[in-house]
Each structure stands twice: as structure tokens, then as C-alpha cells.
N, C-alpha and C. Protein backbone atom coordinates (compact mmCIF):
# COMPACT_ATOMS: atom_id res chain seq x y z
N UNK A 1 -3.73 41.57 -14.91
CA UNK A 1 -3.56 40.19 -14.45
C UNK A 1 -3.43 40.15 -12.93
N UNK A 2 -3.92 39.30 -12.33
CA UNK A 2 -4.13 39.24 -10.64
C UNK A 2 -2.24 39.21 -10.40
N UNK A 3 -1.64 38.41 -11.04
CA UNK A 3 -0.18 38.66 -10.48
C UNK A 3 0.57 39.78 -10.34
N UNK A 4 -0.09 40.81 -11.30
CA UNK A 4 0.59 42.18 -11.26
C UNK A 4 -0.49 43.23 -10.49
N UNK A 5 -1.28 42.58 -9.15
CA UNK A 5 -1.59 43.59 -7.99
C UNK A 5 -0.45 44.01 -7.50
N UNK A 6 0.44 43.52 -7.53
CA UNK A 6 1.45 44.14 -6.37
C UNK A 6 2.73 43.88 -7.04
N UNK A 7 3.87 45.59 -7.48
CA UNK A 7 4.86 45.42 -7.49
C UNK A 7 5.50 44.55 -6.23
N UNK A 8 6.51 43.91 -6.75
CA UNK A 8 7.13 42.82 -5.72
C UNK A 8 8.42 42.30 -5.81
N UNK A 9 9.08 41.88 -4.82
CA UNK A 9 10.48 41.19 -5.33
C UNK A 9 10.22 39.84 -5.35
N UNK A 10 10.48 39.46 -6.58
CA UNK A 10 10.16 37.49 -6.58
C UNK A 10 11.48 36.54 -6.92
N UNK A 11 11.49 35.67 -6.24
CA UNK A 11 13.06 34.61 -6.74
C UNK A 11 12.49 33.43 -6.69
N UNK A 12 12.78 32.97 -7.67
CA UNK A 12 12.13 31.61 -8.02
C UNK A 12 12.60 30.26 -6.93
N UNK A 13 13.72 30.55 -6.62
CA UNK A 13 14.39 29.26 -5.56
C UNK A 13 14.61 27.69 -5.72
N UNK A 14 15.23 27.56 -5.26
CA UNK A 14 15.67 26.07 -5.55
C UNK A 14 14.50 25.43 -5.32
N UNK A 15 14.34 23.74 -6.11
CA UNK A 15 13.13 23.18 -5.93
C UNK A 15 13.51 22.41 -4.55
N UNK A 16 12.28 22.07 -4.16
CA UNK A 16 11.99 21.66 -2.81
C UNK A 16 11.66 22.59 -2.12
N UNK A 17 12.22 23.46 -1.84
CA UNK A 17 12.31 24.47 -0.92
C UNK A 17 11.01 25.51 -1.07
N UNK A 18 11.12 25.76 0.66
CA UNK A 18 9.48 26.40 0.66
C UNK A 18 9.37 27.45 -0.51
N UNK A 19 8.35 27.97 -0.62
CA UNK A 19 7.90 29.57 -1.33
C UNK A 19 6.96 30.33 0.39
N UNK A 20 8.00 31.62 0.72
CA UNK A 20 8.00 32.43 1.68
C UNK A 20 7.26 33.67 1.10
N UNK A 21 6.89 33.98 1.54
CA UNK A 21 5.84 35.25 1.59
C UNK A 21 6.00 36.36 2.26
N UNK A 22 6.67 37.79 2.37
CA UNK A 22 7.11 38.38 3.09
C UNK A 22 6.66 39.85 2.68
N UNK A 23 5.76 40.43 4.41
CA UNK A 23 5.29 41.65 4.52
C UNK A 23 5.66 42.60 5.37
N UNK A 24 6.57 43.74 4.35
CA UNK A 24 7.20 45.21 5.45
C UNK A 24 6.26 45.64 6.32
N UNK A 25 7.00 45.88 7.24
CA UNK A 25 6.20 47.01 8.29
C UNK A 25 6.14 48.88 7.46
N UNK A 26 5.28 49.85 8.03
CA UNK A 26 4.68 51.19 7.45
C UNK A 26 6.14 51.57 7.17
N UNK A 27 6.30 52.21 6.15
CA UNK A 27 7.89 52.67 5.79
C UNK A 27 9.01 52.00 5.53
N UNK A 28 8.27 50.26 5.64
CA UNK A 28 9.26 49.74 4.56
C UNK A 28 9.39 49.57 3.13
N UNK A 29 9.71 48.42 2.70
CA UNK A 29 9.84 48.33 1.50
C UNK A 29 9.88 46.79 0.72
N UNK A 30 9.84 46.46 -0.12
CA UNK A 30 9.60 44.82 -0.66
C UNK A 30 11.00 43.81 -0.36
N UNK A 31 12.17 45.09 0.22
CA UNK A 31 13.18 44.10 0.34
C UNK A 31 13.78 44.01 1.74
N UNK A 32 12.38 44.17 2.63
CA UNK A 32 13.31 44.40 3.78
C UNK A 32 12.97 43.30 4.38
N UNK A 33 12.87 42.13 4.19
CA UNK A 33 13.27 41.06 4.89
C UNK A 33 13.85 39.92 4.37
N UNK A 34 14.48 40.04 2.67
CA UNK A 34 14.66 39.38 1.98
C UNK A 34 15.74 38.48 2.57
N UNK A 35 16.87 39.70 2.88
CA UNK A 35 17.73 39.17 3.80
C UNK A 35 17.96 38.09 5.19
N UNK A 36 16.66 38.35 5.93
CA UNK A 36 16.36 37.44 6.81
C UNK A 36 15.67 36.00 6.32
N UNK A 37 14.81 36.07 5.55
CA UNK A 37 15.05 34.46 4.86
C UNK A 37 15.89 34.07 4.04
N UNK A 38 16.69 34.23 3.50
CA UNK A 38 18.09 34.25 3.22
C UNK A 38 19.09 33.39 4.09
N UNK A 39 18.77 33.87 5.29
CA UNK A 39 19.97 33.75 6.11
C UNK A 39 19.42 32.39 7.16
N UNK A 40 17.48 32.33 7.09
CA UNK A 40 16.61 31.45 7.80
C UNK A 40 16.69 30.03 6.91
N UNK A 41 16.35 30.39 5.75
CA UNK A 41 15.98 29.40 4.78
C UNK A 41 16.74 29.55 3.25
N UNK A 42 17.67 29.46 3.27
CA UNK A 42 18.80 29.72 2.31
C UNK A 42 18.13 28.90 1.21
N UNK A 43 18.08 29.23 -0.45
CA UNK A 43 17.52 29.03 -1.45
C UNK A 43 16.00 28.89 -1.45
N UNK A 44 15.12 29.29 -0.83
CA UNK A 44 13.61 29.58 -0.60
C UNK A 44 13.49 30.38 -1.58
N UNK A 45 12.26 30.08 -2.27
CA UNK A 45 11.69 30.80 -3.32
C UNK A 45 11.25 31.88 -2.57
N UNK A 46 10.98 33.40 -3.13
CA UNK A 46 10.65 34.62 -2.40
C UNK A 46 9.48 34.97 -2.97
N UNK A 47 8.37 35.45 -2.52
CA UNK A 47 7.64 37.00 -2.77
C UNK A 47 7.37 37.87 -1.83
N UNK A 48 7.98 38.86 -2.66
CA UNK A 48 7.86 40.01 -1.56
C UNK A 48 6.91 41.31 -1.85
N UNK A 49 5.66 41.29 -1.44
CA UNK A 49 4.77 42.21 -2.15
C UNK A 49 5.35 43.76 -2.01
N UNK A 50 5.35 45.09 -2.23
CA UNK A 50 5.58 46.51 -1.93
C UNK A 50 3.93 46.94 -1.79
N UNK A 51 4.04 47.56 -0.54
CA UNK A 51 2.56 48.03 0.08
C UNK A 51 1.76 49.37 -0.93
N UNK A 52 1.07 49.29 -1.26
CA UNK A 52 0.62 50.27 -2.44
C UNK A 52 -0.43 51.77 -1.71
N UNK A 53 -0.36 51.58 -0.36
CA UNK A 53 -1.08 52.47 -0.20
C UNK A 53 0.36 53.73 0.42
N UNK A 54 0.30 54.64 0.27
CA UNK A 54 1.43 56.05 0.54
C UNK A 54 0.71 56.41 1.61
N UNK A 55 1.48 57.06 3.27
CA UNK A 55 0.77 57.67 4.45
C UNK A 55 2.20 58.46 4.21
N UNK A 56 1.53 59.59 4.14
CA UNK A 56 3.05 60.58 4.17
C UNK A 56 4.60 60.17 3.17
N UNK A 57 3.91 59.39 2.50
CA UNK A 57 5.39 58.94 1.70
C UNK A 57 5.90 57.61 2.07
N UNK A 58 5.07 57.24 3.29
CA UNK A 58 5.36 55.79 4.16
C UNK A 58 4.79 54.59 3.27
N UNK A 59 4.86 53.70 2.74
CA UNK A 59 4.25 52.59 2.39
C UNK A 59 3.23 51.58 3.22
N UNK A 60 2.35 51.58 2.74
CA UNK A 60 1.57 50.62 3.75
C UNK A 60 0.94 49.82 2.75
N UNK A 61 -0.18 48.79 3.62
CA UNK A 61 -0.83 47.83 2.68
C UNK A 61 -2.36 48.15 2.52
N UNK A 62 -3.08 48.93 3.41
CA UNK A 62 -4.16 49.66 3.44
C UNK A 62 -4.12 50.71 4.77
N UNK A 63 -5.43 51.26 4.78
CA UNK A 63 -5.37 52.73 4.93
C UNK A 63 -5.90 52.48 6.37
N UNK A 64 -5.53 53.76 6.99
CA UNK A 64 -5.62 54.12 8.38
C UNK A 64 -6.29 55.11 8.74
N UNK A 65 -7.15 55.44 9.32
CA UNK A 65 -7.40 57.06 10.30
C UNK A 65 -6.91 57.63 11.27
N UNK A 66 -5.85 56.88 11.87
CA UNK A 66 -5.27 57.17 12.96
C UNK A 66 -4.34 55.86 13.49
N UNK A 67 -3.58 55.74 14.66
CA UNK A 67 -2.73 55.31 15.19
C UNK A 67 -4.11 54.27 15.93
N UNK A 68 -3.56 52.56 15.13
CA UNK A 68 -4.79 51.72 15.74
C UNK A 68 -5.86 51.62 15.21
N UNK A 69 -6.73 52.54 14.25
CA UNK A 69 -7.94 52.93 13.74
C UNK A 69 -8.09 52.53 12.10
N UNK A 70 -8.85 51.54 11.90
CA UNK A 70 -8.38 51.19 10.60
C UNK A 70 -9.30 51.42 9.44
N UNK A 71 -9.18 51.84 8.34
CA UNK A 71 -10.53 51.75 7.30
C UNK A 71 -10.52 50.50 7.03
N UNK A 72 -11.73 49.96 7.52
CA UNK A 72 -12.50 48.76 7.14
C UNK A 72 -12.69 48.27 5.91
N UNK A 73 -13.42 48.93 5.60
CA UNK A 73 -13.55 48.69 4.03
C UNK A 73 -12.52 48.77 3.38
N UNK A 74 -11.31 49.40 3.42
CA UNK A 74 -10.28 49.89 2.24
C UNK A 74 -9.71 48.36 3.00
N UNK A 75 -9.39 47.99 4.00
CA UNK A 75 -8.80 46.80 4.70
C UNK A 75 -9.45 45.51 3.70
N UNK A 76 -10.44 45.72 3.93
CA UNK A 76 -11.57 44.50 3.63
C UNK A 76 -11.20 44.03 1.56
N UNK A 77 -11.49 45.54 1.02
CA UNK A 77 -10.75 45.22 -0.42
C UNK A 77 -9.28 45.01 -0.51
N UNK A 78 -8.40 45.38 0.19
CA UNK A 78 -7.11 44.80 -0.04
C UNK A 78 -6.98 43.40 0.04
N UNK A 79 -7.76 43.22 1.45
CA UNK A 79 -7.28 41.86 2.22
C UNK A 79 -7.84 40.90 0.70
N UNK A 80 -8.62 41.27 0.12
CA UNK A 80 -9.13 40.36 -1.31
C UNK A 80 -8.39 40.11 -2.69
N UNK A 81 -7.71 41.34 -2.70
CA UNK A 81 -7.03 41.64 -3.86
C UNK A 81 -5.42 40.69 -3.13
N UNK A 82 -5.01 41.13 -1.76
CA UNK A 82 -3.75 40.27 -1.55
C UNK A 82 -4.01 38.96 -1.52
N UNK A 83 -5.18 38.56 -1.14
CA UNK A 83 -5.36 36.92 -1.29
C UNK A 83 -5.27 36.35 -2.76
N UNK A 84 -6.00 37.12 -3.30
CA UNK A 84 -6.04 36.94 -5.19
C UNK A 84 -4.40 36.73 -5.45
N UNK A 85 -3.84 37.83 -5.30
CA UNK A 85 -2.20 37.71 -5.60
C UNK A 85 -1.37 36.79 -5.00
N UNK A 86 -1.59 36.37 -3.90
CA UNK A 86 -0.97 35.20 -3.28
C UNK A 86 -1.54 33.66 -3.47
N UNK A 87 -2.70 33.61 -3.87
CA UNK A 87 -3.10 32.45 -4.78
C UNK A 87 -2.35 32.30 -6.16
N UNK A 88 -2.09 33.78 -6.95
CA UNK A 88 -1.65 33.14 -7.91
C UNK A 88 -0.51 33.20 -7.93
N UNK A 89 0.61 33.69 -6.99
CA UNK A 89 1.83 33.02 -6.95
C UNK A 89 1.82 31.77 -6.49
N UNK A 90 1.23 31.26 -5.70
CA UNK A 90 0.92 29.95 -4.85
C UNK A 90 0.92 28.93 -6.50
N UNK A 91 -0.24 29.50 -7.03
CA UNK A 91 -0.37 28.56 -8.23
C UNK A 91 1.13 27.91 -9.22
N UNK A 92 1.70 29.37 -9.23
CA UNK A 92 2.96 29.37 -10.08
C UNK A 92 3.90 28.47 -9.56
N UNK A 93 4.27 28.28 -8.53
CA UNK A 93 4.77 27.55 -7.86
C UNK A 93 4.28 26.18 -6.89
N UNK A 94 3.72 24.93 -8.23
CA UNK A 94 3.40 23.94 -7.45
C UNK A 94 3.76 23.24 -6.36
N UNK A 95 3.48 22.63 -5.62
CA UNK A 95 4.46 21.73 -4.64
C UNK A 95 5.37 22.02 -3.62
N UNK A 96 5.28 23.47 -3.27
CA UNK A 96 5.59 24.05 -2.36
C UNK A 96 5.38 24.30 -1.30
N UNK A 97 5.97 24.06 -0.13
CA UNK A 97 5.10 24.43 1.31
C UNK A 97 5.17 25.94 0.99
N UNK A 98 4.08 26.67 1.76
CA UNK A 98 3.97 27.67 1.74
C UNK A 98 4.16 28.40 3.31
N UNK A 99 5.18 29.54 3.41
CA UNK A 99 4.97 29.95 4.53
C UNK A 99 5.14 31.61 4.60
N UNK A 100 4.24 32.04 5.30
CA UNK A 100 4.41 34.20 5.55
C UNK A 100 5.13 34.51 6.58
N UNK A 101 5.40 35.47 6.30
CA UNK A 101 6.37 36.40 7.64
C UNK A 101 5.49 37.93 7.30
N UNK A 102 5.31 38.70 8.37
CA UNK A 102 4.61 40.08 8.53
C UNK A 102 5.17 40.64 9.29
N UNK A 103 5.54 41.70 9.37
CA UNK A 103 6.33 42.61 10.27
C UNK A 103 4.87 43.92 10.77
N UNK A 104 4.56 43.79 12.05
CA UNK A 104 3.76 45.51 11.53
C UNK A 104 2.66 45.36 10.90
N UNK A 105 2.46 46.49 10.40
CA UNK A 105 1.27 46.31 8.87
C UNK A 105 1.52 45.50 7.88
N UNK A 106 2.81 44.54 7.47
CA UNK A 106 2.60 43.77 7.08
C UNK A 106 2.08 42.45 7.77
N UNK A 107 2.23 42.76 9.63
CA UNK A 107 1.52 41.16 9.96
C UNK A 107 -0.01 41.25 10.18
N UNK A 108 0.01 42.82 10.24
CA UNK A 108 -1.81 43.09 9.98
C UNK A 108 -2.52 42.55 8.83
N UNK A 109 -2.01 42.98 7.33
CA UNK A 109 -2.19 42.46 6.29
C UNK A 109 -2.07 40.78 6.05
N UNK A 110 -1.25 40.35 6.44
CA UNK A 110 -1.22 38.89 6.19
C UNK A 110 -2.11 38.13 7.17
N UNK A 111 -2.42 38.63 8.71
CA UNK A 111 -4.07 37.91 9.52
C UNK A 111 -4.85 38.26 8.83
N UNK A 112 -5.27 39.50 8.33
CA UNK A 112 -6.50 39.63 7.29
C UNK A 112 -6.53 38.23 6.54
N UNK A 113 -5.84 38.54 5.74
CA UNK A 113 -5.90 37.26 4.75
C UNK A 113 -5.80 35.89 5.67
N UNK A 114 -5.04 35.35 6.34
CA UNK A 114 -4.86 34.24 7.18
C UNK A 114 -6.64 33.78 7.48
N UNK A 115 -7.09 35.30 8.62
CA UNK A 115 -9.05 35.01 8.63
C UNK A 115 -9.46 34.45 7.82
N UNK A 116 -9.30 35.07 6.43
CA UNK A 116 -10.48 34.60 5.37
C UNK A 116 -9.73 33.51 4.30
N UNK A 117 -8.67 33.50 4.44
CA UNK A 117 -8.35 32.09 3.52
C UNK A 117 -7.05 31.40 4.35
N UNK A 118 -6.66 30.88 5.26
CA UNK A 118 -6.12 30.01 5.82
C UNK A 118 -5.82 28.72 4.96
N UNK A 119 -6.12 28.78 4.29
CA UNK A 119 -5.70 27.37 3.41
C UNK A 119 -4.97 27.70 2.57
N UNK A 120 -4.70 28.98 2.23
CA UNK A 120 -3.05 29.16 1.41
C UNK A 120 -1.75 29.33 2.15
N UNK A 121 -1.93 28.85 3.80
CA UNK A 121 -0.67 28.89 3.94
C UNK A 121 -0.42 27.51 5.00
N UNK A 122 1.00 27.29 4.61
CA UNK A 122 1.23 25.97 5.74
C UNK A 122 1.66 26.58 7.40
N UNK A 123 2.72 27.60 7.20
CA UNK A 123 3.28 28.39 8.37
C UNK A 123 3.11 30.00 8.46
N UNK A 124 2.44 30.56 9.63
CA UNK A 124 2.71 32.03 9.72
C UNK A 124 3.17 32.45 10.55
N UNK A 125 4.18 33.75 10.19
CA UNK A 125 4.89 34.31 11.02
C UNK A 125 3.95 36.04 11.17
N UNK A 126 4.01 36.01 12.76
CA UNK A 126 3.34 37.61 12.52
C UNK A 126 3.75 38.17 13.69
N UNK A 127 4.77 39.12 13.12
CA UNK A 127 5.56 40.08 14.09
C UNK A 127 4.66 41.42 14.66
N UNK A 128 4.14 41.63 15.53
CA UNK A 128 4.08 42.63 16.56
C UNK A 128 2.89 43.02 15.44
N UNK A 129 1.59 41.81 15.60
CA UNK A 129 0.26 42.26 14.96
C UNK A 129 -0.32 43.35 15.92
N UNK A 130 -1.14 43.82 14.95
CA UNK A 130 -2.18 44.84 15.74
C UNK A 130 -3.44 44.58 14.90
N UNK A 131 -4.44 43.46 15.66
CA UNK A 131 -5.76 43.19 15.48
C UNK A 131 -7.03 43.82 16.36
N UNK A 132 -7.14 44.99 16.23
CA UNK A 132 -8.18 45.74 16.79
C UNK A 132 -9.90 45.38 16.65
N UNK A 133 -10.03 44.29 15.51
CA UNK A 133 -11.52 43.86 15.88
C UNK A 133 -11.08 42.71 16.39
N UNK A 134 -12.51 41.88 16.61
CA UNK A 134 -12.88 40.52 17.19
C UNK A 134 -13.04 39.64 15.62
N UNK A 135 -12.07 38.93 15.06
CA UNK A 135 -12.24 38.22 13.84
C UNK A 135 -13.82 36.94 14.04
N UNK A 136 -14.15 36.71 13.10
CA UNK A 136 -14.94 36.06 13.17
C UNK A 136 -14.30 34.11 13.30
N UNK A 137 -15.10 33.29 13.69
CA UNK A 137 -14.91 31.84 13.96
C UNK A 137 -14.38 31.57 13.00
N UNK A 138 -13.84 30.84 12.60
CA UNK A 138 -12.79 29.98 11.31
C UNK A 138 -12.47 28.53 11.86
N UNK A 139 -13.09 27.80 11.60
CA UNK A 139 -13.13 25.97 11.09
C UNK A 139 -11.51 25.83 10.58
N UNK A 140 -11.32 26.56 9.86
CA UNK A 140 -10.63 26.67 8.85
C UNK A 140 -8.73 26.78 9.54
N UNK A 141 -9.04 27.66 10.69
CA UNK A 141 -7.57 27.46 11.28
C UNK A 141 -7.05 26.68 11.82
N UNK A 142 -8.12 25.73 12.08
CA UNK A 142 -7.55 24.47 13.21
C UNK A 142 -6.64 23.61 12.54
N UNK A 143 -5.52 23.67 13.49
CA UNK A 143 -3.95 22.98 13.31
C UNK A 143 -3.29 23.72 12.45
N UNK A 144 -3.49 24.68 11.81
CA UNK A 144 -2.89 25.92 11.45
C UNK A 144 -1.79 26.47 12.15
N UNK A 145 -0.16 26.15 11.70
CA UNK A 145 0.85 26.38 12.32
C UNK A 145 1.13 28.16 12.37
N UNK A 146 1.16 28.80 13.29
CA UNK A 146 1.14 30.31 13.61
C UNK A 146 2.00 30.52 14.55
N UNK A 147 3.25 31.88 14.72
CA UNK A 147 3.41 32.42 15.19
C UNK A 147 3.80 33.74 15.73
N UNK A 148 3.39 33.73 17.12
CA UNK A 148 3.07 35.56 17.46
C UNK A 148 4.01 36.10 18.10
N UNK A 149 4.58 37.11 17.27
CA UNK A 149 5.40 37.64 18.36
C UNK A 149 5.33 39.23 18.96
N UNK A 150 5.47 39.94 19.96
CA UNK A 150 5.44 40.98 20.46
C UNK A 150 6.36 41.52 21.51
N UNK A 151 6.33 42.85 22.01
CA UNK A 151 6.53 43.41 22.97
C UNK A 151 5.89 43.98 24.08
N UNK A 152 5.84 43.45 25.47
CA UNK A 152 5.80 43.90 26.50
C UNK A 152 5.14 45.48 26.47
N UNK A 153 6.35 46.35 26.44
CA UNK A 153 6.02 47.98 26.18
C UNK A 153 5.86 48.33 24.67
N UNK A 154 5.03 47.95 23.84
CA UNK A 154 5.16 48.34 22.56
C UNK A 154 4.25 48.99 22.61
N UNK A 155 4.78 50.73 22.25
CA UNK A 155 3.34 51.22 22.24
C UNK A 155 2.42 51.43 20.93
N UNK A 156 2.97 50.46 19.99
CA UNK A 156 1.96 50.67 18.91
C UNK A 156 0.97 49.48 18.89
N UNK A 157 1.53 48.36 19.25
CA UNK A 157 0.84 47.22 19.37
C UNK A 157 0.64 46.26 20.83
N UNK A 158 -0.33 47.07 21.51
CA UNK A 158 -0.35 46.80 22.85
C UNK A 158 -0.52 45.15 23.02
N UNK A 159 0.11 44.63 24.54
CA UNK A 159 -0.07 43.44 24.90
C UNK A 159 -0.79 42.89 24.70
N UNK A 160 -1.81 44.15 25.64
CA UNK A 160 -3.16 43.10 25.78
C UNK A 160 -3.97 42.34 24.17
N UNK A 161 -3.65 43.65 23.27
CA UNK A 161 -3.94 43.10 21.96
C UNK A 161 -3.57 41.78 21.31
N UNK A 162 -1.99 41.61 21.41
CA UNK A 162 -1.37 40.69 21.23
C UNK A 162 -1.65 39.20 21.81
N UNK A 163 -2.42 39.76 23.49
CA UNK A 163 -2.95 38.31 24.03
C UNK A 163 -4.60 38.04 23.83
N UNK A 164 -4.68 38.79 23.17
CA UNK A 164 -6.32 38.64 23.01
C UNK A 164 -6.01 38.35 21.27
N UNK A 165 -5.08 38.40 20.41
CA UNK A 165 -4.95 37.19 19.26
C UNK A 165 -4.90 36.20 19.30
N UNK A 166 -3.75 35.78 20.31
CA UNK A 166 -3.51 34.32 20.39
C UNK A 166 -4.66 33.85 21.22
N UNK A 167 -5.18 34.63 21.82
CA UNK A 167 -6.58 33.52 22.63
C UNK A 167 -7.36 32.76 21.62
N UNK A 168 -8.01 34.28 20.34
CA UNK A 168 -8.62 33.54 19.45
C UNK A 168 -7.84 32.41 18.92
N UNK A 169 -7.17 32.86 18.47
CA UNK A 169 -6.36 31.45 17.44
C UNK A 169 -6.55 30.28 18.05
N UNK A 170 -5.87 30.29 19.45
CA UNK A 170 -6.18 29.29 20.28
C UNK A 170 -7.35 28.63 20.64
N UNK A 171 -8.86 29.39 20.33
CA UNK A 171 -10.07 29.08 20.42
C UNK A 171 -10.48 28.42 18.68
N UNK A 172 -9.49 28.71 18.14
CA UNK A 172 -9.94 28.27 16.43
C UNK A 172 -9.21 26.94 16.67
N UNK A 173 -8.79 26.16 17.66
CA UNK A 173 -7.76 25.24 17.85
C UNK A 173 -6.50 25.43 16.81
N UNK A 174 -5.92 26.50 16.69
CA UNK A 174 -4.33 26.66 15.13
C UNK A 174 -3.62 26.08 16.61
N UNK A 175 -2.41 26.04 15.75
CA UNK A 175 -1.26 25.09 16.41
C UNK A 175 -0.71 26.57 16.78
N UNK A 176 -0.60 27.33 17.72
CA UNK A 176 -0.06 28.39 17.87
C UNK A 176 1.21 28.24 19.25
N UNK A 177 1.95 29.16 19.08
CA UNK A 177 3.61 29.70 19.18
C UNK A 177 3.75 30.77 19.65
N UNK A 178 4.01 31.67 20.98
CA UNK A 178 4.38 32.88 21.03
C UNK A 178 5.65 33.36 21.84
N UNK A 179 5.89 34.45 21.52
CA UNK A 179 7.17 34.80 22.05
C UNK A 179 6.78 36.00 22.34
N UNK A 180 7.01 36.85 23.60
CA UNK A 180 7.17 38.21 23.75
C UNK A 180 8.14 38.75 24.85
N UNK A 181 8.76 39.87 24.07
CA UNK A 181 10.10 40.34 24.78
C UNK A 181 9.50 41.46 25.54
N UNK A 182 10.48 42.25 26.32
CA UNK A 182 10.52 43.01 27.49
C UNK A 182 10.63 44.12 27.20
N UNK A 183 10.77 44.21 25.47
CA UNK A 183 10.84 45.81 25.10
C UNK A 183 9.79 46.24 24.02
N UNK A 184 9.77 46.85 23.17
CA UNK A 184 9.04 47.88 22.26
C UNK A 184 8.63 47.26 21.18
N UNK A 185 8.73 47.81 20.07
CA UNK A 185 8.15 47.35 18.86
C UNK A 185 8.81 46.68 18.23
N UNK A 186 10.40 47.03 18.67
CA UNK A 186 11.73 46.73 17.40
C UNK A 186 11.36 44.57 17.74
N UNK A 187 12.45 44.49 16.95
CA UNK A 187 12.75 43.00 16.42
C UNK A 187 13.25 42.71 17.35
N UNK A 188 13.79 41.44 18.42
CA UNK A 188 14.82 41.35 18.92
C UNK A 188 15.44 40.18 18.61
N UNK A 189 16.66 39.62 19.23
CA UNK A 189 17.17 38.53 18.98
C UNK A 189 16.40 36.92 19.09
N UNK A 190 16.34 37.02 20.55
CA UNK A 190 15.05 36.18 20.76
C UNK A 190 13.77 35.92 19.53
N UNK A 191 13.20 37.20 19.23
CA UNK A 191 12.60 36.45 18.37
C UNK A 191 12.70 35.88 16.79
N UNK A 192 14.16 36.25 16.56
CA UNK A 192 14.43 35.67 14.93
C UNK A 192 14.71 34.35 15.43
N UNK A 193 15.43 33.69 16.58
CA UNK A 193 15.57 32.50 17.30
C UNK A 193 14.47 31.92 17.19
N UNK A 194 13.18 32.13 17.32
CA UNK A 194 12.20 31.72 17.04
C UNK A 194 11.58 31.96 16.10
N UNK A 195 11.87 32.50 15.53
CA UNK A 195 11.27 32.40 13.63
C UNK A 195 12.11 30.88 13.24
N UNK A 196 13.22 31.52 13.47
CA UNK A 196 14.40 30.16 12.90
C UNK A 196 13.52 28.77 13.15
N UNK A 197 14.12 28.68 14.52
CA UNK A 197 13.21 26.89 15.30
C UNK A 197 11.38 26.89 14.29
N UNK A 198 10.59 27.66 14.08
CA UNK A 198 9.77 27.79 13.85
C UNK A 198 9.47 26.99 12.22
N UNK A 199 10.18 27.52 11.77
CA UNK A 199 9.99 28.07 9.88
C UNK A 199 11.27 26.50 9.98
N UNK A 200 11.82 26.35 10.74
CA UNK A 200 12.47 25.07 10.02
C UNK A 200 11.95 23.40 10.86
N UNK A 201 11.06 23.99 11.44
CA UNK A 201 10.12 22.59 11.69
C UNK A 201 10.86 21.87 13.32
């Protein structure tokens, strides 16, 4: 069944309240941000996919050749199979705004999908992406609420990368948001401040 692509943590949540979408960074796990919408959006319905591909024991969402270097194709079938699975939680849960959070390879994984189906989500959050091609044009993102966040010195997910996303987005006309701090890869305060203001309108 398309719902059981991806072991996951799911909570049904109070009605009204959005259904959140939430993707670990390499070596996390399905519950590592459960806590932070929790604490963002208290009674939000959850899914939290667990990344099915193993790099050394690390969890990811598809496969790599190197630091930056991505298999295309193995990218290209995930990014299909996670859209499939996030449609049909989407389904399960009528009447819901829908919004993602990505950390990492999970905010790699969730622009994949964002490119090619943008219409399953109302809000995205994508922490310290690393988009190494040129995505193709999308109709489809305009007014599309997005936001990017990064680091300055991050050496896994360079600036310039980070400002050459939001250009596109910005050329797809999405309603885009960015924040970038003065340090590395990690999370900082600043930007859960802006997840917060973000994700609550």
C-alpha cells in the first residue's frame, strides 16, 4: 500500500490544526523534530517519514556518491515514491493545511518533491538545503509560501548554493522567506524564531 513506503511516526492531532510533515537530516531519525512542532504548533497532526536508504548505518532519503554528488536517478525514484506517500497521508487527513519542515537531506528530499508537485503543500520549511542542479521552471510555485534557511560558513551546504535557490524560487514568483546565520550547518536560535513567525502565519 503507498502508505506503508515509509516507516514513520504519525499523530493524528486535533481537528483544525495543520497536518506537518517532517524530514531528518543524514543520521537522524523519524523523531527528531517531533519535538519542535510540538512546541511550534502544539496539537498538529504529525508525519514523520524514517529515511530508508543506510550510508554507513546513517539514514538518509536517497543515495549519494560523495559529499554534494547525488544519484539522480535513485533521487528521481524516491522523490516519486515520497510524493505518492505524502499524497496519501494528505488524503487521510481532509481539510488540513498542509505544511513540511526538512532539515539537511531531509530539506533536499522535500524540494525534490516541492519541484515536481507543489500543490501538496500550503507552507515549506527547508533548513540548510543543498540543491546542486538547476530545477526546471514550475508555474506551479507561484505564491507558494517557502522558507530558506542557512549558514554563512556551512561547509556542507554552501551559500552560494543556498542563494542560487532562493533566486529560482524567486524567479517561479513562490512567496519566499530567508534567514541566514553567521555560522555552520547546526540550527540556531534565530532560525526556529523564524520557523515559529513563519508556520504560524
Amino acid at each position: 500500500m503507498t502508505e506503508d513506503l515509509y516507516q514513520a511516526y504519525v499523530r493524528k492531532g486535533e481537528s483544525g490544526k495543520p497536518l506537518v510533515f517532517t524530514f531528518h537530516g543524514t543520521g537522524g531519525n523519524e523523531n527528531q523534530f517531533v519535538p519542535l512542532v510540538d512546541e511550534l504548533l502544539p496539537g498538529a497532526a504529525i508525519v514523520s517519514p524514517r529515511g530508508d536508504v543506510s550510508e554507513y548505518g546513517a539514514l538518509r532519503f536517497f543515495r549519494r556518491t560523495g559529499e554534494g554528488v547525488y544519484d539522480m536517478d535513485d533521487l528521481a525514484r524516491r522523490t516519486e515514491n515520497m510524493a505518492r506517500f505524502i499524497a496519501a497521508q494528505e488524503a487521510a487527513n481532509p481539510g488540513r493545511d498542509v505544511y513540511a519542515l526538512g532539515y539537511s537531506n531531509g530539506a533536499n528530499i522535500l524540494a525534490s518533491v516541492l519541484f515536481q508537485r507543489p500543490e501538496l503543500f500550503d507552507r515549506v520549511v527547508l533548513l540548510h538545503p543543498l540543491i546542486p542542479w538547476k530545477p526546471d521552471n514550475n508555474a506551479g510555485l507561484s505564491g507558494r509560501k517557502i522558507l530558506v534557511t542557512g549558514g554563512e560558513r556551512d561547509p556542507i551546504c554552501p551559500p552560494e548554493l543556498s542563494a542560487s535557490l532562493i533566486a529560482y524560487l524567486k524567479a517561479q514568483n513562490a512567496d519566499v522567506q530567508s534567514v541566514m546565520h553567521g555560522g555552520g550547518h547546526e540550527l540556531r536560535p534565530d532560525e526556529i524564531s523564524a520557523i515559529t513567525r513563519f508556520l504560524n502565519g
